[in-house]
C-alpha atoms as a PDB file:
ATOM      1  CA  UNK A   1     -15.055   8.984  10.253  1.00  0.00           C
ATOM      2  CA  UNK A   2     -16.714  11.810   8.305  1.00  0.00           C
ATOM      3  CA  UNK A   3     -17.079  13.143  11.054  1.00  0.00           C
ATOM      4  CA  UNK A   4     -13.110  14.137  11.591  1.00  0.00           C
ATOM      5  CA  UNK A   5     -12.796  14.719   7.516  1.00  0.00           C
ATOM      6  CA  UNK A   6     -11.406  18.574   7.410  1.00  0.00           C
ATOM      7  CA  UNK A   7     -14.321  20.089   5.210  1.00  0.00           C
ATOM      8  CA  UNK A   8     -17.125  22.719   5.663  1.00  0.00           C
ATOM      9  CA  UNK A   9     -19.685  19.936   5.016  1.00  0.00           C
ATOM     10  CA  UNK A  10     -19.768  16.352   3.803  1.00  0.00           C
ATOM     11  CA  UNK A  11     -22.398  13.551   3.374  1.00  0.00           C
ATOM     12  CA  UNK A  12     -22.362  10.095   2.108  1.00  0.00           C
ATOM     13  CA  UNK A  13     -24.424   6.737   1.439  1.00  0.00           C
ATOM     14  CA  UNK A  14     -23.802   3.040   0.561  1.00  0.00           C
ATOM     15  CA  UNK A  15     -26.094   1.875  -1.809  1.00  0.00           C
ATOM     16  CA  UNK A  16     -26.552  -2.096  -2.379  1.00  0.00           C
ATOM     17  CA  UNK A  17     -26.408  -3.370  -5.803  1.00  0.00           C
ATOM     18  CA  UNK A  18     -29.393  -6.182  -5.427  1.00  0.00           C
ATOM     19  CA  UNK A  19     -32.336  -3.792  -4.790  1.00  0.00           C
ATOM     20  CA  UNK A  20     -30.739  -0.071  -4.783  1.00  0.00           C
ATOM     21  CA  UNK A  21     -31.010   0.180  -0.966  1.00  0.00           C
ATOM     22  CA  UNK A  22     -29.506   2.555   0.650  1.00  0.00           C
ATOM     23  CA  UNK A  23     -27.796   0.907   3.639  1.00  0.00           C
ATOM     24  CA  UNK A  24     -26.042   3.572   5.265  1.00  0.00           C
ATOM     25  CA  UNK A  25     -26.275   7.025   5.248  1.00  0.00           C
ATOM     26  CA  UNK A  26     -24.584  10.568   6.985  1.00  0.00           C
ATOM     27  CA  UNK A  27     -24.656  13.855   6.640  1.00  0.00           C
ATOM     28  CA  UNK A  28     -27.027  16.134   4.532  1.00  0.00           C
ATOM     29  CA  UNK A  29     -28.350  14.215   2.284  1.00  0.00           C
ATOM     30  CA  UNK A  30     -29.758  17.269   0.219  1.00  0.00           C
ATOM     31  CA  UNK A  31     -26.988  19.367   0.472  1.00  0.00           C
ATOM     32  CA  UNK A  32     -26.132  20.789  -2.920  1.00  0.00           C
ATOM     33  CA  UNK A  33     -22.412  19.851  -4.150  1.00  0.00           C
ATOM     34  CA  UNK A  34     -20.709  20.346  -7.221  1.00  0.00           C
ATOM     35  CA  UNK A  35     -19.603  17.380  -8.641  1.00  0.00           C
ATOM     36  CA  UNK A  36     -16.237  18.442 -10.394  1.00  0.00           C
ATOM     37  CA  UNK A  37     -15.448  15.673 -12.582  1.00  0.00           C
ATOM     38  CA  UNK A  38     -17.878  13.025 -11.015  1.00  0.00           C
ATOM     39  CA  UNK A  39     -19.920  14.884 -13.749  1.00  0.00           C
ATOM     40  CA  UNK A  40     -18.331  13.135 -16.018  1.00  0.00           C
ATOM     41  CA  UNK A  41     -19.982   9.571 -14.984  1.00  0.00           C
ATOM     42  CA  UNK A  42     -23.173  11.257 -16.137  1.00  0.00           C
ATOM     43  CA  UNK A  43     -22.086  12.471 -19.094  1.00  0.00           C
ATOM     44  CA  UNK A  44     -20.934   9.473 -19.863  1.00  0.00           C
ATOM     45  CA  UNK A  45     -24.059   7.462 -19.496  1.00  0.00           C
ATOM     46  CA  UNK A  46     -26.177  10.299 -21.325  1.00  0.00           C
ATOM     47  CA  UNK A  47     -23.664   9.387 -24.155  1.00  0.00           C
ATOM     48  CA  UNK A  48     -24.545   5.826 -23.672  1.00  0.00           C
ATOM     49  CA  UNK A  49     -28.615   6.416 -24.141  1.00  0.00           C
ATOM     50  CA  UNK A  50     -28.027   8.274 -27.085  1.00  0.00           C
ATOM     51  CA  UNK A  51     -25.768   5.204 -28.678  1.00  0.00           C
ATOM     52  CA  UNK A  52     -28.914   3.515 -27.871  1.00  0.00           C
ATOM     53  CA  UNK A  53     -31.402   5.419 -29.047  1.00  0.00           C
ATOM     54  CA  UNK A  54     -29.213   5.469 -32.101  1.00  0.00           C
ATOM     55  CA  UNK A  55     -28.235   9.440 -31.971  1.00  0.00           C
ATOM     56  CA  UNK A  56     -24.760   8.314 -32.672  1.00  0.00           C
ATOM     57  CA  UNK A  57     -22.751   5.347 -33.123  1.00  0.00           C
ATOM     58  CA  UNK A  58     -19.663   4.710 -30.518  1.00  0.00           C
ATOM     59  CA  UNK A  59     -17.292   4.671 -33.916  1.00  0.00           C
ATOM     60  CA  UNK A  60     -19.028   7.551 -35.593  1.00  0.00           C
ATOM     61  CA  UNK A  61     -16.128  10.411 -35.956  1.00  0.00           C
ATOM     62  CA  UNK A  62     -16.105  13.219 -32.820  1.00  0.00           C
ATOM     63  CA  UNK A  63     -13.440  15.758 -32.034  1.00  0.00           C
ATOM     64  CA  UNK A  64      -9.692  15.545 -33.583  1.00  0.00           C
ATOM     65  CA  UNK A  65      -9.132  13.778 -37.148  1.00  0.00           C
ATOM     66  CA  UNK A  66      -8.812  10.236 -36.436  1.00  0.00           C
ATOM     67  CA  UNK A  67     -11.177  10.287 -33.100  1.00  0.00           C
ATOM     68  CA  UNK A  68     -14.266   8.853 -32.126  1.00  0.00           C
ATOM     69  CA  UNK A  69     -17.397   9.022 -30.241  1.00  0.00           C
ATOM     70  CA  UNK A  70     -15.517   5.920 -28.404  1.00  0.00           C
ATOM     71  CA  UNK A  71     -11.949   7.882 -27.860  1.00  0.00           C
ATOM     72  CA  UNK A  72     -13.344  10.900 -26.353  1.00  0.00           C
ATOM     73  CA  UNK A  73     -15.618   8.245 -23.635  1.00  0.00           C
ATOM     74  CA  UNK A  74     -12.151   7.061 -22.976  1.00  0.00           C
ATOM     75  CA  UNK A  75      -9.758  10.002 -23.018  1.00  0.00           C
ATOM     76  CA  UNK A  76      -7.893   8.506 -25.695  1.00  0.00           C
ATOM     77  CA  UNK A  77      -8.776  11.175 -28.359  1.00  0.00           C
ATOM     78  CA  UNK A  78      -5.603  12.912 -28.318  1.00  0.00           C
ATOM     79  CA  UNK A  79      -7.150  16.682 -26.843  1.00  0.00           C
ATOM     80  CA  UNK A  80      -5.274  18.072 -23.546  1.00  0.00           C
ATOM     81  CA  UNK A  81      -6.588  18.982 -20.327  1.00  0.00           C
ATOM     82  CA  UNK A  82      -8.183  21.696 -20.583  1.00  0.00           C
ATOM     83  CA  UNK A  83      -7.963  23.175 -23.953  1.00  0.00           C
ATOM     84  CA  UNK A  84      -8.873  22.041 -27.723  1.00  0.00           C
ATOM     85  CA  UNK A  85      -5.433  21.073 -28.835  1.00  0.00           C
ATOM     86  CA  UNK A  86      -4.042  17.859 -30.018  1.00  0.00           C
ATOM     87  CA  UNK A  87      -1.283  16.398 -28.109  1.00  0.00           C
ATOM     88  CA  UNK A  88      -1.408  12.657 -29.287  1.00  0.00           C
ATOM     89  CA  UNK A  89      -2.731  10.738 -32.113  1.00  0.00           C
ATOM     90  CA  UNK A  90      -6.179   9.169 -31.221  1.00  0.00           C
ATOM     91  CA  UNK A  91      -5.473   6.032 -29.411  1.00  0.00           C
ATOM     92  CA  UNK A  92      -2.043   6.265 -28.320  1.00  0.00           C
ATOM     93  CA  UNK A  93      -2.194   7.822 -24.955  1.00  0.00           C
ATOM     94  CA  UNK A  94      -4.478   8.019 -22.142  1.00  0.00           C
ATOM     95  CA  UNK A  95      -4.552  11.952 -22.007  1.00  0.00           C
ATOM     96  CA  UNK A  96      -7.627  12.772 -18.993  1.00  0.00           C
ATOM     97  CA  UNK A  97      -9.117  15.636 -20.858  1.00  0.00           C
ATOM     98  CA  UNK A  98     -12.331  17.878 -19.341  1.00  0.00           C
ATOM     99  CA  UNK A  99     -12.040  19.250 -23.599  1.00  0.00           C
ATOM    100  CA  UNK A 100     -12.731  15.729 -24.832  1.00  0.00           C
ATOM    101  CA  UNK A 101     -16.174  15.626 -22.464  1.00  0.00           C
ATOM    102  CA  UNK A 102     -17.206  18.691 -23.804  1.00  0.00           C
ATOM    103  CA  UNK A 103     -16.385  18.133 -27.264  1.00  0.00           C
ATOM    104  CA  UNK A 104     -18.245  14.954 -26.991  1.00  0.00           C
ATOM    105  CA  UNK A 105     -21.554  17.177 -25.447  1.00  0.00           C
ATOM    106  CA  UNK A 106     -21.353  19.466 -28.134  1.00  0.00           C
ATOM    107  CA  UNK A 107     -21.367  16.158 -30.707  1.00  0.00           C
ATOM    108  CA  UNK A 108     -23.754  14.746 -29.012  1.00  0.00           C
ATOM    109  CA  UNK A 109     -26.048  18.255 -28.818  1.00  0.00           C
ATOM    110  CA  UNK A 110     -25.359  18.316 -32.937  1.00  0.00           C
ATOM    111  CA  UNK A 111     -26.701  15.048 -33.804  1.00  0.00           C
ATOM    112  CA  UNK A 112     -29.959  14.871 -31.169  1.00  0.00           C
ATOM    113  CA  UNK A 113     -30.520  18.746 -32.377  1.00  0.00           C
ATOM    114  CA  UNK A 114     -30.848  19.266 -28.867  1.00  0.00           C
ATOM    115  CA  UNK A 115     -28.835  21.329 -26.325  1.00  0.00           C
ATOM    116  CA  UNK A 116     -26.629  18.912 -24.031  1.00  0.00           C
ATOM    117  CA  UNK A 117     -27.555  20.154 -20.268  1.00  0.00           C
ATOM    118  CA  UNK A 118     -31.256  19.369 -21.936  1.00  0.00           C
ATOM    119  CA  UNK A 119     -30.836  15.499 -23.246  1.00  0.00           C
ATOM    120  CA  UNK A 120     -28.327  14.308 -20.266  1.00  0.00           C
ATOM    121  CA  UNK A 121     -31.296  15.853 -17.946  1.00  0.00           C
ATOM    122  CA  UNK A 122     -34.228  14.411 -20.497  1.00  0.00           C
ATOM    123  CA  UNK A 123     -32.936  11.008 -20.899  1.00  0.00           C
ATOM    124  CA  UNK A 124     -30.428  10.305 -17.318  1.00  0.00           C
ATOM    125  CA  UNK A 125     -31.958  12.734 -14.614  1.00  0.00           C
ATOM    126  CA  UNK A 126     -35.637  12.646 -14.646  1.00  0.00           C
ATOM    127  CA  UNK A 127     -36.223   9.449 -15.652  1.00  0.00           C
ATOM    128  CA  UNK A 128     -34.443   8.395 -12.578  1.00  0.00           C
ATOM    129  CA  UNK A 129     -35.642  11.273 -10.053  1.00  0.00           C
ATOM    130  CA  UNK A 130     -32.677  13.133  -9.720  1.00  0.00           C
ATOM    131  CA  UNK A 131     -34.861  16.032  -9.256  1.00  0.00           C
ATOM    132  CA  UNK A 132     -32.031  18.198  -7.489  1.00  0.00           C
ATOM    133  CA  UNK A 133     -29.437  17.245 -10.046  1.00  0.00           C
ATOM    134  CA  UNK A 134     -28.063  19.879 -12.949  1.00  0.00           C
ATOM    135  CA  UNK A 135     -25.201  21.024 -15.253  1.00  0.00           C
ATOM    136  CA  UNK A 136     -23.974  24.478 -14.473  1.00  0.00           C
ATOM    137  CA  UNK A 137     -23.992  25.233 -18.373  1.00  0.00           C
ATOM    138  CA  UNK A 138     -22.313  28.486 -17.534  1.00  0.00           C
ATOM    139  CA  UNK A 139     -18.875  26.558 -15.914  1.00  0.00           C
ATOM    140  CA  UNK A 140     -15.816  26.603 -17.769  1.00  0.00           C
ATOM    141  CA  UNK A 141     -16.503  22.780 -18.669  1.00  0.00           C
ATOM    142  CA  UNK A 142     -20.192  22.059 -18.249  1.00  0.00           C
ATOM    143  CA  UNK A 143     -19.995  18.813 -19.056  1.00  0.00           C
ATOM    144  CA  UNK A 144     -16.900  17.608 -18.154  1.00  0.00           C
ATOM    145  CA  UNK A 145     -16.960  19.116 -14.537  1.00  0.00           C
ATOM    146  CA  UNK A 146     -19.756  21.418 -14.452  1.00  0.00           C
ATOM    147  CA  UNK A 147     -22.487  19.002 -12.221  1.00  0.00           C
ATOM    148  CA  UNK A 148     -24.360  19.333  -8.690  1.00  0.00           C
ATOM    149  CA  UNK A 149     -26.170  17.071  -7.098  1.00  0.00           C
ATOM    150  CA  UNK A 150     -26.577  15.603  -3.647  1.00  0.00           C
ATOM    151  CA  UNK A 151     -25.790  12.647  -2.287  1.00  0.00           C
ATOM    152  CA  UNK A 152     -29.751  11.326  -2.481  1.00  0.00           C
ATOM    153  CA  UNK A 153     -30.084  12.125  -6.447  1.00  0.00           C
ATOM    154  CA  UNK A 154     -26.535  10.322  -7.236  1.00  0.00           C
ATOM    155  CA  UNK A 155     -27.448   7.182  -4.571  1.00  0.00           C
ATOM    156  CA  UNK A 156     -30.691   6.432  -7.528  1.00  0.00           C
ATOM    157  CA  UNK A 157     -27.519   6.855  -9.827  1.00  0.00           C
ATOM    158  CA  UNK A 158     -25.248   4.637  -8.012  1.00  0.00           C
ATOM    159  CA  UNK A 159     -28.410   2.117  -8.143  1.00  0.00           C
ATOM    160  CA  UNK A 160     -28.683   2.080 -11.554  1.00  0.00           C
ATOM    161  CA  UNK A 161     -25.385   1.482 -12.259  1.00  0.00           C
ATOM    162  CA  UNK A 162     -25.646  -1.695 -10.284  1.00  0.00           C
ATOM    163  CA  UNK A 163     -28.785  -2.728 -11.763  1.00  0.00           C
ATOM    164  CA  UNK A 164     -29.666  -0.644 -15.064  1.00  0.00           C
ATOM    165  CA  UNK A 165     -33.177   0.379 -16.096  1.00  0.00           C
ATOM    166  CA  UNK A 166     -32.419   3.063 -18.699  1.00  0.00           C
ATOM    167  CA  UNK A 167     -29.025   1.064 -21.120  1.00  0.00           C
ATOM    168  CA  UNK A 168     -29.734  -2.418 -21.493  1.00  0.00           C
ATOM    169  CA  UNK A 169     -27.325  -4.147 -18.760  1.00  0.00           C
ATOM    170  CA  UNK A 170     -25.074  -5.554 -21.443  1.00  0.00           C
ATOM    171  CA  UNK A 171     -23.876  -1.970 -22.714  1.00  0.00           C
ATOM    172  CA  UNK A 172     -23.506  -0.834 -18.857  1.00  0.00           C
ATOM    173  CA  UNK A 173     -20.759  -3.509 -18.512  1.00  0.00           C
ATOM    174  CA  UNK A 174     -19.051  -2.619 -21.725  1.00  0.00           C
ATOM    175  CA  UNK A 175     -18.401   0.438 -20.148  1.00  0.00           C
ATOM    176  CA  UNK A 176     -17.569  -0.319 -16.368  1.00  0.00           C
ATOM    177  CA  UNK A 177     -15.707  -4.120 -16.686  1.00  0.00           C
ATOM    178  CA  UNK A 178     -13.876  -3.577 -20.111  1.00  0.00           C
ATOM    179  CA  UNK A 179     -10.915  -1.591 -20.363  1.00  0.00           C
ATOM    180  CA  UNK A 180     -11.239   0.574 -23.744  1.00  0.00           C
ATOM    181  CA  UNK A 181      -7.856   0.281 -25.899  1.00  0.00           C
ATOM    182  CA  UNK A 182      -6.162  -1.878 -23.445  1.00  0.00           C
ATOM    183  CA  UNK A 183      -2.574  -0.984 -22.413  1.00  0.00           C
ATOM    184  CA  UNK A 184      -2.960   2.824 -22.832  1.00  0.00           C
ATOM    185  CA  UNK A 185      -0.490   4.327 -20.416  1.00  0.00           C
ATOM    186  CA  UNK A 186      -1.489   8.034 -19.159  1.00  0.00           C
ATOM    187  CA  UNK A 187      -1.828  10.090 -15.897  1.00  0.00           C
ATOM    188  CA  UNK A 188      -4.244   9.079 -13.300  1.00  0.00           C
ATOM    189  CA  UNK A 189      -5.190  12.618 -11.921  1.00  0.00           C
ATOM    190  CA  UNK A 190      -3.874  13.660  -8.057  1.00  0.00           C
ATOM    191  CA  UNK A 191      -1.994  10.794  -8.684  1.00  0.00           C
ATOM    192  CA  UNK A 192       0.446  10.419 -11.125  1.00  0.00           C
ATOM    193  CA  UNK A 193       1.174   8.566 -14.031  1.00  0.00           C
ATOM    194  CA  UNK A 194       0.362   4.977 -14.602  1.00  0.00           C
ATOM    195  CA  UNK A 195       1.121   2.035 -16.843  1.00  0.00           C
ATOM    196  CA  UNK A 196      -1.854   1.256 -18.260  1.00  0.00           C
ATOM    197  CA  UNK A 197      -4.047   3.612 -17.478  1.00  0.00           C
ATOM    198  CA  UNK A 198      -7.197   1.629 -17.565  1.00  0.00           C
ATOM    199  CA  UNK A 199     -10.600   2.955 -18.087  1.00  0.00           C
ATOM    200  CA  UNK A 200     -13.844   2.165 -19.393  1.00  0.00           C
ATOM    201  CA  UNK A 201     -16.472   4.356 -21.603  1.00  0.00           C
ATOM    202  CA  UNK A 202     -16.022   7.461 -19.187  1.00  0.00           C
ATOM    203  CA  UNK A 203     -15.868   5.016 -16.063  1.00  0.00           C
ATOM    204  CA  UNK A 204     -12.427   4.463 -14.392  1.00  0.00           C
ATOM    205  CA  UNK A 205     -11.786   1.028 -13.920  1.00  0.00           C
ATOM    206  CA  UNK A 206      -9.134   0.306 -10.869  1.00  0.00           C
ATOM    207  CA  UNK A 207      -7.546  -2.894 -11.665  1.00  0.00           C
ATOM    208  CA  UNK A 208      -3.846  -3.326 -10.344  1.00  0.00           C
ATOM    209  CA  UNK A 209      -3.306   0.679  -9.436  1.00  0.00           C
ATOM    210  CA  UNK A 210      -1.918   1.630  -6.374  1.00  0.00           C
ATOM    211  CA  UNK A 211      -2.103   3.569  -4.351  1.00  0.00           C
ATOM    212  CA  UNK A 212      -5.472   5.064  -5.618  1.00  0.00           C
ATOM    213  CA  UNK A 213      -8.500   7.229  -4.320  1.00  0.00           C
ATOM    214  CA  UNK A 214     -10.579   3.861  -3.335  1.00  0.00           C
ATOM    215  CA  UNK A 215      -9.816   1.633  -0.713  1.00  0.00           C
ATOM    216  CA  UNK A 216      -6.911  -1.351  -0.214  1.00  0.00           C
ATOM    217  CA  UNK A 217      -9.977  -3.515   0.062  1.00  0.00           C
ATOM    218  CA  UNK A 218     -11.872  -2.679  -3.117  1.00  0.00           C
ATOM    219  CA  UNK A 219     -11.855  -4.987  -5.952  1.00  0.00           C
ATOM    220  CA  UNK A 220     -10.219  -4.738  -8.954  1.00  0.00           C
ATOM    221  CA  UNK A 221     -13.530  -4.325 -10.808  1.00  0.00           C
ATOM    222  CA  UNK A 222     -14.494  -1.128  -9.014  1.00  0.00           C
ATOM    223  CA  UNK A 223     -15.061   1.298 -11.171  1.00  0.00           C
ATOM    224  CA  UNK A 224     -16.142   4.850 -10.886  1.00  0.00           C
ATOM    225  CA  UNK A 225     -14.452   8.928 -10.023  1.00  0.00           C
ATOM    226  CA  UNK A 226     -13.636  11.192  -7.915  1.00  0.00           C
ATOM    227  CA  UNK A 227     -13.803  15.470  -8.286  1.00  0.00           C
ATOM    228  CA  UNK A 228     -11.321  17.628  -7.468  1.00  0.00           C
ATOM    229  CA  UNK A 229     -14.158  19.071  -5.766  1.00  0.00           C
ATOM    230  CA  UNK A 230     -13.531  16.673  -3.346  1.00  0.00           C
ATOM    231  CA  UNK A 231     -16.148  14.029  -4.320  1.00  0.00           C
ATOM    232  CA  UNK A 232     -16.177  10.441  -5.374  1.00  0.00           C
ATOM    233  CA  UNK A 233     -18.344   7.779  -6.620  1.00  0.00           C
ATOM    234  CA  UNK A 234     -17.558   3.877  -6.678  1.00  0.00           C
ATOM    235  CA  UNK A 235     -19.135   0.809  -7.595  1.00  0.00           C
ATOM    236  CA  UNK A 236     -17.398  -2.684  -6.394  1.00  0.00           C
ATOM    237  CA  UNK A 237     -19.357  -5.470  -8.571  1.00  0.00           C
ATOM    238  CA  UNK A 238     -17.579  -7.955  -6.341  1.00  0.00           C
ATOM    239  CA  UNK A 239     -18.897  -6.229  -2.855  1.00  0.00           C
ATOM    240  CA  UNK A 240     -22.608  -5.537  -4.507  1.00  0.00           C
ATOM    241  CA  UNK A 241     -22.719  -2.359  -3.412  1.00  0.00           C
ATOM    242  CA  UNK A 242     -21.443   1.466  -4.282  1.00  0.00           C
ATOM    243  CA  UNK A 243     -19.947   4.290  -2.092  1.00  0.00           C
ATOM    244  CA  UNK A 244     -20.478   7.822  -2.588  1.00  0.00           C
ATOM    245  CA  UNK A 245     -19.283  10.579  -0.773  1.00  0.00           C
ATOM    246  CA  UNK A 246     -19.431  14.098  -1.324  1.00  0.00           C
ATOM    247  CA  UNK A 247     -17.513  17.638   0.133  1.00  0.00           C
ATOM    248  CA  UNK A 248     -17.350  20.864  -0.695  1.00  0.00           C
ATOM    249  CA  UNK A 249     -13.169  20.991  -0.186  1.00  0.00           C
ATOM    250  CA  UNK A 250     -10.781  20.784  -3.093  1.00  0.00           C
ATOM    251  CA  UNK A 251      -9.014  17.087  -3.584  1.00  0.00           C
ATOM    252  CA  UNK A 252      -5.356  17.246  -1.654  1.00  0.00           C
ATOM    253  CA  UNK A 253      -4.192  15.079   0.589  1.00  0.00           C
ATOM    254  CA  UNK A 254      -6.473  15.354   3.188  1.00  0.00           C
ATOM    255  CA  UNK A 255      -9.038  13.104   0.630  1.00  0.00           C
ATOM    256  CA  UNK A 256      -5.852  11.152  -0.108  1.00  0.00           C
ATOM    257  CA  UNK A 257      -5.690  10.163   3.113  1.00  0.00           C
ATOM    258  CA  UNK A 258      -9.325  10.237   4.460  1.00  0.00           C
ATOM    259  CA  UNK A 259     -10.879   8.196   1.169  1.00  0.00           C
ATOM    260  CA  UNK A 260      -9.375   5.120   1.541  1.00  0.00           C
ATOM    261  CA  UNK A 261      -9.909   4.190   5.166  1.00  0.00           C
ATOM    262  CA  UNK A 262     -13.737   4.905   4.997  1.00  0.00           C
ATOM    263  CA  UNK A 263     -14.300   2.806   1.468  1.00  0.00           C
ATOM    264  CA  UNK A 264     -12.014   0.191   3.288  1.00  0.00           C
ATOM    265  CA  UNK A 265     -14.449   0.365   6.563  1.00  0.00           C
ATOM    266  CA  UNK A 266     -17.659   0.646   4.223  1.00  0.00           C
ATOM    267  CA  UNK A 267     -16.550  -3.124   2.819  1.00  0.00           C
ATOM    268  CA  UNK A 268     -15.147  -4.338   6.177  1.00  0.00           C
ATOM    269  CA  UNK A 269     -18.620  -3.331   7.558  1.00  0.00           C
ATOM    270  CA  UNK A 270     -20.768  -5.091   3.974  1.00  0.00           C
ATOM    271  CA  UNK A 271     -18.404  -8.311   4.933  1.00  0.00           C
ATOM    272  CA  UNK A 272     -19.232  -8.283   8.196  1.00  0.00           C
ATOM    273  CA  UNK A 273     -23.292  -8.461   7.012  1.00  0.00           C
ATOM    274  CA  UNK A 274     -22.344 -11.003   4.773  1.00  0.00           C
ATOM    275  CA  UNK A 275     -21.619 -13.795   7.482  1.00  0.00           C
END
């Protein structure tokens, strides 16, 4: 299916959830993509060591009066798109903001005194072996799109998503299975607006949304992103497995139409293994 995708190059893996195999796998596995705002999955769980660690505290005050550490994981901080200015009070809207992510890098930089393309590499990259994996510090929005990495260094991501060595498990579901501030309406990028928006702590969560950039067949617990890059990332709890595939053409409808069917075949084909 790849195969017929309209893009310069593309690669992808399925990665089970039990033991972090990779069961599947096509294209150039090395190949260097950026990441666009898959980025923001590892910002998000760089955020998530540090709460840990005890850098910050998920309700410690970051970015617009009123906001949190917690708002800006969930795009509820009230900061537009693209630029540092307050369009909603903290909490009330589901604005998808690349300004929140780095707002929250730059509070997260402050209180580890370290720089943020540093810790998210220090405490999420190495640790896992994602030697090929980086944050283009000099992109518009380093770390709210600003990633590469190849489809090998995010399938040891995708793994420990499904079975988490560096957060203690119970924080890792927090942020993937629970909806943050529940009933938040906003736009679902590429896609439109949607009521609720639901999301996690920097992880989308799919629930009821249709039609959407995973498959008919996924779960309502998948959870996960996709670039405008033209790359995506997805975890179905329910299947045990994740899906990522990455391009180097710009989201349109070409991934609107070409997503879907392969993460449908991907858990047709994990069924089929099943019985």
């Amino acid at each position: 299916m790849i195969e017929n995708w309209p893009v310069p190059h593309a690669a992808a893996a399925v990665v089970r959830g039990s033991d972090g195999a990779v069961l599947g796998a096509h294209g150039p596995q090395r190949h260097l993509f950026p990441l666009a705002s898959v980025t923001k999955l590892l910002t998000s769980y760089a955020v998530l060591v540090a709460v840990e660690e005890g850098v910050f505290e998920l309700d410690d005050p970051a970015g617009p009066p009123g906001s949190t550490v917690r708002h800006l994981l969930a795009h509820t901080s009230g900061l537009g798109f693209d630029e540092d200015r307050v369009l909603a009070e903290p909490g009330n809207r589901r604005l998808y903001s690349n300004a929140g992510f780095d707002t929250l890098a730059a509070a997260l930089a402050e209180a580890a005194g370290i720089a943020f393309h540093r810790y998210v590499s220090e405490a999420v990259f190495e640790p896992l072996g994602m030697a090929d994996t980086l944050v283009n510090t000099a992109h518009k929005s380093p770390a709210g799109a600003g990633g590469l990495s190849t489809v090998a260094d995010l399938a040891l991501f995708a793994a420990e998503l499904q079975s988490p060595k560096l957060l203690d498990p119970s924080t890792v579901r927090r942020a993937t299975c629970e909806v943050a501030f529940p009933g938040t309406s906003g736009v679902l990028p590429g896609y439109g607006h949607r009521r609720p928006n639901d999301w996690g702590l920097g992880f989308e969560i799919r629930d009821g949304k249709s039609p959407h950039w995973t498959g008919t067949a996924n779960s309502p617990a998948t959870f996960g992103h996709f670039g405008q890059s033209g790359t995506f990332l997805w975890v179905d709890p329910e299947a045990g497995a994740a899906c990522i595939a990455l391009a180097d053409r710009d989201f349109g409808p070409w991934a609107a139409e070409a997503w879907p069917p392969l993460s449908d075949a991907v858990l047709t084909e994990l069924a089929n293994e099943a019985n």
